[in-house]
PDB file of N, CA and C in Angstrom:
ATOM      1  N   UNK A   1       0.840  -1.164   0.000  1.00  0.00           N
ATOM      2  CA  UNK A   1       0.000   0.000   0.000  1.00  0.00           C
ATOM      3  C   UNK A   1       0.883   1.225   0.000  1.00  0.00           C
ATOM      4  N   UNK A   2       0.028   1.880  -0.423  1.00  0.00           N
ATOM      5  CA  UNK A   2       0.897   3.551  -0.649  1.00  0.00           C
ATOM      6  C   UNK A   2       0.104   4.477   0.392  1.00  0.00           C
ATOM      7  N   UNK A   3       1.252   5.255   0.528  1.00  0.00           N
ATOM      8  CA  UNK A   3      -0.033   6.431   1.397  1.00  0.00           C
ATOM      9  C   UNK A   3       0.938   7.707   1.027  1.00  0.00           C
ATOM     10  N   UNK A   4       0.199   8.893   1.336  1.00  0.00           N
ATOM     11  CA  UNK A   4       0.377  10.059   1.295  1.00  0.00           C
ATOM     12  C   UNK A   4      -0.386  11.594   2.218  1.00  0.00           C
ATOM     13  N   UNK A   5       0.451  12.036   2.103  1.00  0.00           N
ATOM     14  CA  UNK A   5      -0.312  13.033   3.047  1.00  0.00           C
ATOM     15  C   UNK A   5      -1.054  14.158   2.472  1.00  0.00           C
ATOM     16  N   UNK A   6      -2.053  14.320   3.087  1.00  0.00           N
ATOM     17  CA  UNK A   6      -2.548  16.017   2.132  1.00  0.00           C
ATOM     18  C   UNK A   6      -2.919  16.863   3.097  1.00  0.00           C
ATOM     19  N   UNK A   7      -1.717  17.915   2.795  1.00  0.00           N
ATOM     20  CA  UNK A   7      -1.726  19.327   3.685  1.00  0.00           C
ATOM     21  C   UNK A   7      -2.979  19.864   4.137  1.00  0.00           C
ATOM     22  N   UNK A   8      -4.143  19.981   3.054  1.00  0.00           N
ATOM     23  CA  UNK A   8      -5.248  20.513   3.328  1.00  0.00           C
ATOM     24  C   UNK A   8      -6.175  20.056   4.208  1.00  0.00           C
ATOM     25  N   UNK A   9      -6.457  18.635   4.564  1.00  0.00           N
ATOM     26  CA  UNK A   9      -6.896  18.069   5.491  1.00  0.00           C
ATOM     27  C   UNK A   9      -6.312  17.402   6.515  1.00  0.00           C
ATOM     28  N   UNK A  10      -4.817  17.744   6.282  1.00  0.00           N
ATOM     29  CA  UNK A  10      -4.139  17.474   7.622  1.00  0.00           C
ATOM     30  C   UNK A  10      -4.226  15.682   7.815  1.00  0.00           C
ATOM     31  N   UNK A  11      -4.337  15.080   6.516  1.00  0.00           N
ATOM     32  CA  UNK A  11      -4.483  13.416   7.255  1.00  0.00           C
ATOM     33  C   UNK A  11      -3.565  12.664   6.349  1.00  0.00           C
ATOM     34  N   UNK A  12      -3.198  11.381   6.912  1.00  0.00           N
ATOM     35  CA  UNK A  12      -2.559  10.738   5.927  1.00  0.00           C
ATOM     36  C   UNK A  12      -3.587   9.868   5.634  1.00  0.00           C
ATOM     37  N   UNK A  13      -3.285   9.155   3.939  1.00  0.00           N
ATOM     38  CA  UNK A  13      -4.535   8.293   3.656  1.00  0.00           C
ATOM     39  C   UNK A  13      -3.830   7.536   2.835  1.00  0.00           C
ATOM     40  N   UNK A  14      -4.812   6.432   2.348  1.00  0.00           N
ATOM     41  CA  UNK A  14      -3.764   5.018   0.861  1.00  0.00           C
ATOM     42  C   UNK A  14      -4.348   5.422  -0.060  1.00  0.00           C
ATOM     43  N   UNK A  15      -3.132   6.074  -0.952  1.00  0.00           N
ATOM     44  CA  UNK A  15      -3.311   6.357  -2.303  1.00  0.00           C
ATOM     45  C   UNK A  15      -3.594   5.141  -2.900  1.00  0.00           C
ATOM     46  N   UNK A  16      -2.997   3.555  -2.987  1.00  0.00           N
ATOM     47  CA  UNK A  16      -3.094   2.885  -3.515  1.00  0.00           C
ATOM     48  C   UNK A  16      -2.513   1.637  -3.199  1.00  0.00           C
ATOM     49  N   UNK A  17      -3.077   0.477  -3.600  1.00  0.00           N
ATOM     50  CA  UNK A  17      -3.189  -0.728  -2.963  1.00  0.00           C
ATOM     51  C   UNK A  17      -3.554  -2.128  -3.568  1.00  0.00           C
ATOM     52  N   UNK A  18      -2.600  -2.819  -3.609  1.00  0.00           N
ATOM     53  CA  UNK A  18      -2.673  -4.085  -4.143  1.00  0.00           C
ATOM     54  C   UNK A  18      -3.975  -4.478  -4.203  1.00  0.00           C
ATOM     55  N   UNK A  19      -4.885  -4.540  -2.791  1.00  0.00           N
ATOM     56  CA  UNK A  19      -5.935  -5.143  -2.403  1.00  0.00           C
ATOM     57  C   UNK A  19      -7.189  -3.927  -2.798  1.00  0.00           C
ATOM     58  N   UNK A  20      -8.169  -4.468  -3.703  1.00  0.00           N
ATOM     59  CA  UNK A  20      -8.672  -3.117  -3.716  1.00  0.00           C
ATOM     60  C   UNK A  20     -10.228  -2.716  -2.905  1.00  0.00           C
ATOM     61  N   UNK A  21     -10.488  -1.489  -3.237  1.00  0.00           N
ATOM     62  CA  UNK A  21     -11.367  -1.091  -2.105  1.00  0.00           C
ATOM     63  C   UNK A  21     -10.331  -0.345  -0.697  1.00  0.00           C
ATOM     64  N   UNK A  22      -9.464  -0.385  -0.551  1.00  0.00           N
ATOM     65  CA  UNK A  22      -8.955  -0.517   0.478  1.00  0.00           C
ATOM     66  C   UNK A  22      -8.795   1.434   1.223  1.00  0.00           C
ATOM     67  N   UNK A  23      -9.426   1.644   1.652  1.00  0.00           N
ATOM     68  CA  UNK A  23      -9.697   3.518   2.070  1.00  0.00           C
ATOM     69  C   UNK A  23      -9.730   3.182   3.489  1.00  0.00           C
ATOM     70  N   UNK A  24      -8.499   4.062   3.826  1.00  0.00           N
ATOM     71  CA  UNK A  24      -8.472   4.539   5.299  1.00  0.00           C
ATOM     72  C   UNK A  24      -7.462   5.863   5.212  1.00  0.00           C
ATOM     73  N   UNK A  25      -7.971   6.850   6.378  1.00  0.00           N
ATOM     74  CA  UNK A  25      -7.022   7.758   6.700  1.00  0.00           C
ATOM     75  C   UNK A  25      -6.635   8.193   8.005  1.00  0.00           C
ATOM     76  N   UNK A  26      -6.066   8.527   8.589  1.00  0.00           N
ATOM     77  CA  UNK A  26      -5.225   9.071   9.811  1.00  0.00           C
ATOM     78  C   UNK A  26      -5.021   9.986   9.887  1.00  0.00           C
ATOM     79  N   UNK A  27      -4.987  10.957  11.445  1.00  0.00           N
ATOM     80  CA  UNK A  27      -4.476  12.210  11.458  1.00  0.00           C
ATOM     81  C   UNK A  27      -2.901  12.267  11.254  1.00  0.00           C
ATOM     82  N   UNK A  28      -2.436  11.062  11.365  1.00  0.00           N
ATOM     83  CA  UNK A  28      -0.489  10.679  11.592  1.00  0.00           C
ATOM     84  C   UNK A  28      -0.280   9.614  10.876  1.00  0.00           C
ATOM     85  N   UNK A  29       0.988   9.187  10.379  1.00  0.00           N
ATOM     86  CA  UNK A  29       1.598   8.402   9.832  1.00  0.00           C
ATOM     87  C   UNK A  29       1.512   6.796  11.054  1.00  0.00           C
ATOM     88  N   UNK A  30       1.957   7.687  11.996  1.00  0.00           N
ATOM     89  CA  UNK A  30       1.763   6.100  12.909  1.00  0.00           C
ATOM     90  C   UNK A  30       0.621   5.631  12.813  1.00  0.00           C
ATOM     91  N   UNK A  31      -0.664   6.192  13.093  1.00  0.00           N
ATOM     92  CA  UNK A  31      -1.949   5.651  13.114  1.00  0.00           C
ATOM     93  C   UNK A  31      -2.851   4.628  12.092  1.00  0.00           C
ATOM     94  N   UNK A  32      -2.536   5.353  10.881  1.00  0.00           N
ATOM     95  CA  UNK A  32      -2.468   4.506  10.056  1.00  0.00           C
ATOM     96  C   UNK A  32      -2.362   3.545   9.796  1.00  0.00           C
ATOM     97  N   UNK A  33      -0.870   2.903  10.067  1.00  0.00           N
ATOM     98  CA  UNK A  33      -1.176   1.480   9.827  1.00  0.00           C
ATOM     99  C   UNK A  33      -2.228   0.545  10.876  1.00  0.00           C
ATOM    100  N   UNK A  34      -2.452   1.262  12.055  1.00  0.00           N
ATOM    101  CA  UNK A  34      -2.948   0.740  13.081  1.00  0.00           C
ATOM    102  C   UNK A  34      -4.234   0.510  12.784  1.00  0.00           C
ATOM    103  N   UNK A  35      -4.895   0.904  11.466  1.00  0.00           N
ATOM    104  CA  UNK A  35      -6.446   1.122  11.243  1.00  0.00           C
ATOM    105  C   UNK A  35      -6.258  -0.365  10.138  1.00  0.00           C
ATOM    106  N   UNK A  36      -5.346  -0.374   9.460  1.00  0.00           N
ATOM    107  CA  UNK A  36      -4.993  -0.951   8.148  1.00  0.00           C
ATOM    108  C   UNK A  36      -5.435  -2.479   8.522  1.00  0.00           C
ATOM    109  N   UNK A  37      -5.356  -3.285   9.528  1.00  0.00           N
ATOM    110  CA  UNK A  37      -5.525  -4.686   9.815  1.00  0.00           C
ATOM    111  C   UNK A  37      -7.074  -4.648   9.802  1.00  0.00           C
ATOM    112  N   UNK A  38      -7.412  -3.728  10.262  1.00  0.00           N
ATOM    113  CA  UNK A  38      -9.759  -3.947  10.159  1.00  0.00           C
ATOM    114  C   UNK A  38      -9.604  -3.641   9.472  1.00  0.00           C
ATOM    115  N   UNK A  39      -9.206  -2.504   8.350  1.00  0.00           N
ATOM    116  CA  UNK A  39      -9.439  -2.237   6.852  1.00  0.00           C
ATOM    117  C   UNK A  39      -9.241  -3.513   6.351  1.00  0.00           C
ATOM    118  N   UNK A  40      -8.275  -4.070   5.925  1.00  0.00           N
ATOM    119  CA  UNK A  40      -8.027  -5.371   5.319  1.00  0.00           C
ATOM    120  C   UNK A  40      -9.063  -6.260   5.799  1.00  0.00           C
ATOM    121  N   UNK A  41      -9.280  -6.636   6.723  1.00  0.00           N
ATOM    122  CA  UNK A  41     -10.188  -8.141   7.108  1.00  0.00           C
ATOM    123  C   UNK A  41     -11.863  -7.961   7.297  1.00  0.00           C
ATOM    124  N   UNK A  42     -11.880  -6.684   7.046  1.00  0.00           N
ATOM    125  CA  UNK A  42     -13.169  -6.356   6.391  1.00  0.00           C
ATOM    126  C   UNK A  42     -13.413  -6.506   5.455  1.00  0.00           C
ATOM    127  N   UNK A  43     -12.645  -6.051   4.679  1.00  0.00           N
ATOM    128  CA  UNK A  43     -12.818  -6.011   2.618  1.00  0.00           C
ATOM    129  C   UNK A  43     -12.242  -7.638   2.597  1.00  0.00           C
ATOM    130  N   UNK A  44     -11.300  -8.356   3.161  1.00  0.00           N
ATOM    131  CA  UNK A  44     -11.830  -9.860   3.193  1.00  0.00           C
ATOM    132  C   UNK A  44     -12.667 -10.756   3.213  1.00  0.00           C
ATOM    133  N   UNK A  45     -13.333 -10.232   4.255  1.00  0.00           N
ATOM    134  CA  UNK A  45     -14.582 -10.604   4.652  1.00  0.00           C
ATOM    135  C   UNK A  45     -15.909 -10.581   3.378  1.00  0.00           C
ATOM    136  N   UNK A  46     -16.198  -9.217   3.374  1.00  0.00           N
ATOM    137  CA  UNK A  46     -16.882  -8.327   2.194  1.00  0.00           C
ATOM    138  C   UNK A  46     -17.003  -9.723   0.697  1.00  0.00           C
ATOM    139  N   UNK A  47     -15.262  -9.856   0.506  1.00  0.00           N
ATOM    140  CA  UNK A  47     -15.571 -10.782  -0.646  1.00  0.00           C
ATOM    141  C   UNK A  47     -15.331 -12.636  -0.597  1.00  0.00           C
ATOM    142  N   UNK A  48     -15.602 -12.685   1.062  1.00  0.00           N
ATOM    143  CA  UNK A  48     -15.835 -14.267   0.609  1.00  0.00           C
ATOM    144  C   UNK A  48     -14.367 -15.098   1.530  1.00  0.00           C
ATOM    145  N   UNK A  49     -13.149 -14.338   1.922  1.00  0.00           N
ATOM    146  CA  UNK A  49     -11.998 -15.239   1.683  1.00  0.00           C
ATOM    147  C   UNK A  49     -12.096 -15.244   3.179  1.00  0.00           C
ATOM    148  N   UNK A  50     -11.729 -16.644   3.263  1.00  0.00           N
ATOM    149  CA  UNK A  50     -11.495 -17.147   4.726  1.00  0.00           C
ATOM    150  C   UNK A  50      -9.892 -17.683   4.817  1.00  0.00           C
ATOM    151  N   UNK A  51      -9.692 -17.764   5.943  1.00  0.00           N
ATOM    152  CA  UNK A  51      -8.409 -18.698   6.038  1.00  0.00           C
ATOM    153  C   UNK A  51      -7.139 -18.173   4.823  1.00  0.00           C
ATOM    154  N   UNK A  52      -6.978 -16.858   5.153  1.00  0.00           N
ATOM    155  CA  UNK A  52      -5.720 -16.065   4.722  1.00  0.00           C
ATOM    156  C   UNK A  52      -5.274 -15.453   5.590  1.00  0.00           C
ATOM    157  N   UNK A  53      -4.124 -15.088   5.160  1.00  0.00           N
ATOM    158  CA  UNK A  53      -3.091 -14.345   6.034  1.00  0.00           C
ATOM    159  C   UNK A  53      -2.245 -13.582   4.369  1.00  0.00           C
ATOM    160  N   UNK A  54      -2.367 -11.843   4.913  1.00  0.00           N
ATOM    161  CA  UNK A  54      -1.862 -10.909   4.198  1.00  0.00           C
ATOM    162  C   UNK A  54      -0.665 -10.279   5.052  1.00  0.00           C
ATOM    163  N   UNK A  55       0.159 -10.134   4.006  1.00  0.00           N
ATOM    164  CA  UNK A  55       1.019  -9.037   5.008  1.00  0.00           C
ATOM    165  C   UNK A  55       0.657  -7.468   4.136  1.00  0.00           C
ATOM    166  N   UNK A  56       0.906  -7.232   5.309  1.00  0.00           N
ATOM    167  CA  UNK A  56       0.617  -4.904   4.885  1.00  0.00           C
ATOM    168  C   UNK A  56       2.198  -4.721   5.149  1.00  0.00           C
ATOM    169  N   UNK A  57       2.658  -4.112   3.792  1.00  0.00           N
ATOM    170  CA  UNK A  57       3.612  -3.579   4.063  1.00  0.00           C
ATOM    171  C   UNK A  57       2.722  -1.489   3.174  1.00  0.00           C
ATOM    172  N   UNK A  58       3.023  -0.928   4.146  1.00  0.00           N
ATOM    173  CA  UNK A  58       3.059   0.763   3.881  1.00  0.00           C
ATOM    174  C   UNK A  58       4.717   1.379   3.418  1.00  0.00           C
ATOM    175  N   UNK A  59       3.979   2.226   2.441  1.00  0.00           N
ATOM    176  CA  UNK A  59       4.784   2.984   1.927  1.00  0.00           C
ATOM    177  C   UNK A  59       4.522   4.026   1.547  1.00  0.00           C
ATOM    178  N   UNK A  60       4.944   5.261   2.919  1.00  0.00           N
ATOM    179  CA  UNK A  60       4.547   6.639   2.716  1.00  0.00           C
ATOM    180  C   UNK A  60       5.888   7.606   1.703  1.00  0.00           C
ATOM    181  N   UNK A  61       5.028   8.955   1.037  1.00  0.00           N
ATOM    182  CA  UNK A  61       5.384   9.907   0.460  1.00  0.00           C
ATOM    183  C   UNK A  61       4.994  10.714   1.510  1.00  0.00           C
ATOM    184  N   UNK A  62       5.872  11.639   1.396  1.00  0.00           N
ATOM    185  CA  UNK A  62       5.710  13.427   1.762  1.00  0.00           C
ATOM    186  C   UNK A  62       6.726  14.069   1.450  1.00  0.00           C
ATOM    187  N   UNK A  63       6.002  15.379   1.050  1.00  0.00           N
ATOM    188  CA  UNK A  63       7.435  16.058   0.624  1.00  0.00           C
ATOM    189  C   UNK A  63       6.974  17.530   1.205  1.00  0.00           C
ATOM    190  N   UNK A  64       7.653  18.254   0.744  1.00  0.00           N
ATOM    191  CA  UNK A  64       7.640  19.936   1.512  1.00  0.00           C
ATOM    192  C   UNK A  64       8.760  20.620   0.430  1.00  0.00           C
ATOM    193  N   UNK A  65       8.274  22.239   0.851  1.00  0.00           N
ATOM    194  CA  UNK A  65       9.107  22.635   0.054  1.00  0.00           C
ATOM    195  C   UNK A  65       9.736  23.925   0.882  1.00  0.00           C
ATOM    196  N   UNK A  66      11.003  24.752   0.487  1.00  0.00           N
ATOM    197  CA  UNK A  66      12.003  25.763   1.253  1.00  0.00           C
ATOM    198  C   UNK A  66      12.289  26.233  -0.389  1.00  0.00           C
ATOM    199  N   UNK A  67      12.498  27.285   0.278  1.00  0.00           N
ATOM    200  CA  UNK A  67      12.072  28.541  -0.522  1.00  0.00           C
ATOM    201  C   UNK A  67      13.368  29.514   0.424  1.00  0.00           C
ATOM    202  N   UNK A  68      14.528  30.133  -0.595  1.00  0.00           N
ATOM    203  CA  UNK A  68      15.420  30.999  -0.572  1.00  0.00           C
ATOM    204  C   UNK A  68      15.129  32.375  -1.126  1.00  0.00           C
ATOM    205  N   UNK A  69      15.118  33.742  -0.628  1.00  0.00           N
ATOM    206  CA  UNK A  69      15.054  34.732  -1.475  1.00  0.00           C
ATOM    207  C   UNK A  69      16.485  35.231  -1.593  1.00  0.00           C
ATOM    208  N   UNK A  70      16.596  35.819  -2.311  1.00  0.00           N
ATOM    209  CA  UNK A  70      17.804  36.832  -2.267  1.00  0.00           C
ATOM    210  C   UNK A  70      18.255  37.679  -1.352  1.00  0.00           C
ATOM    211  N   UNK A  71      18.967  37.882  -0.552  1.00  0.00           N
ATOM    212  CA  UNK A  71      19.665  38.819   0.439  1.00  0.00           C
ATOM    213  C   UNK A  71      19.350  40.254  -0.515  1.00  0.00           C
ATOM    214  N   UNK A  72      18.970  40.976  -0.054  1.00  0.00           N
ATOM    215  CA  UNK A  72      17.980  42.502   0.237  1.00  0.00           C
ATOM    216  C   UNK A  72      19.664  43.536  -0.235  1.00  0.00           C
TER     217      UNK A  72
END
């Protein structure tokens, strides 16, 4: 899974994901994955599969930007 952050709502969320359906977001990067195990075994559930075992591996983006002016 992918995640990313968006400044404007202040949350991190999964851009994208092997498994699909898969929407969750967080106010933090830590939290996140912590939601990600009921996300997953819900949308398991949802389509039928019993008797699996997934691994979640996350993989966050963020970036920022700095900004130099010229000495005056």
């Amino acid at each position: 899974m992918k995640a990313a952050y968006d400044a404007d709502a202040a949350v991190w969320f999964v851009v994208s994901s092997d498994l699909a359906g898969v929407n969750a977001e967080a106010p933090s990067l830590e939290a996140l994955p912590e939601k990600l195990p009921g996300v997953v075994l819900d949308l398991l559930e949802e389509e039928g599969f019993d008797d699996v075992e997934l691994p979640i591996e996350l993989v966050a983006h963020a970036s920022t930007r700095v900004r130099r002016s010229p000495a005056a």
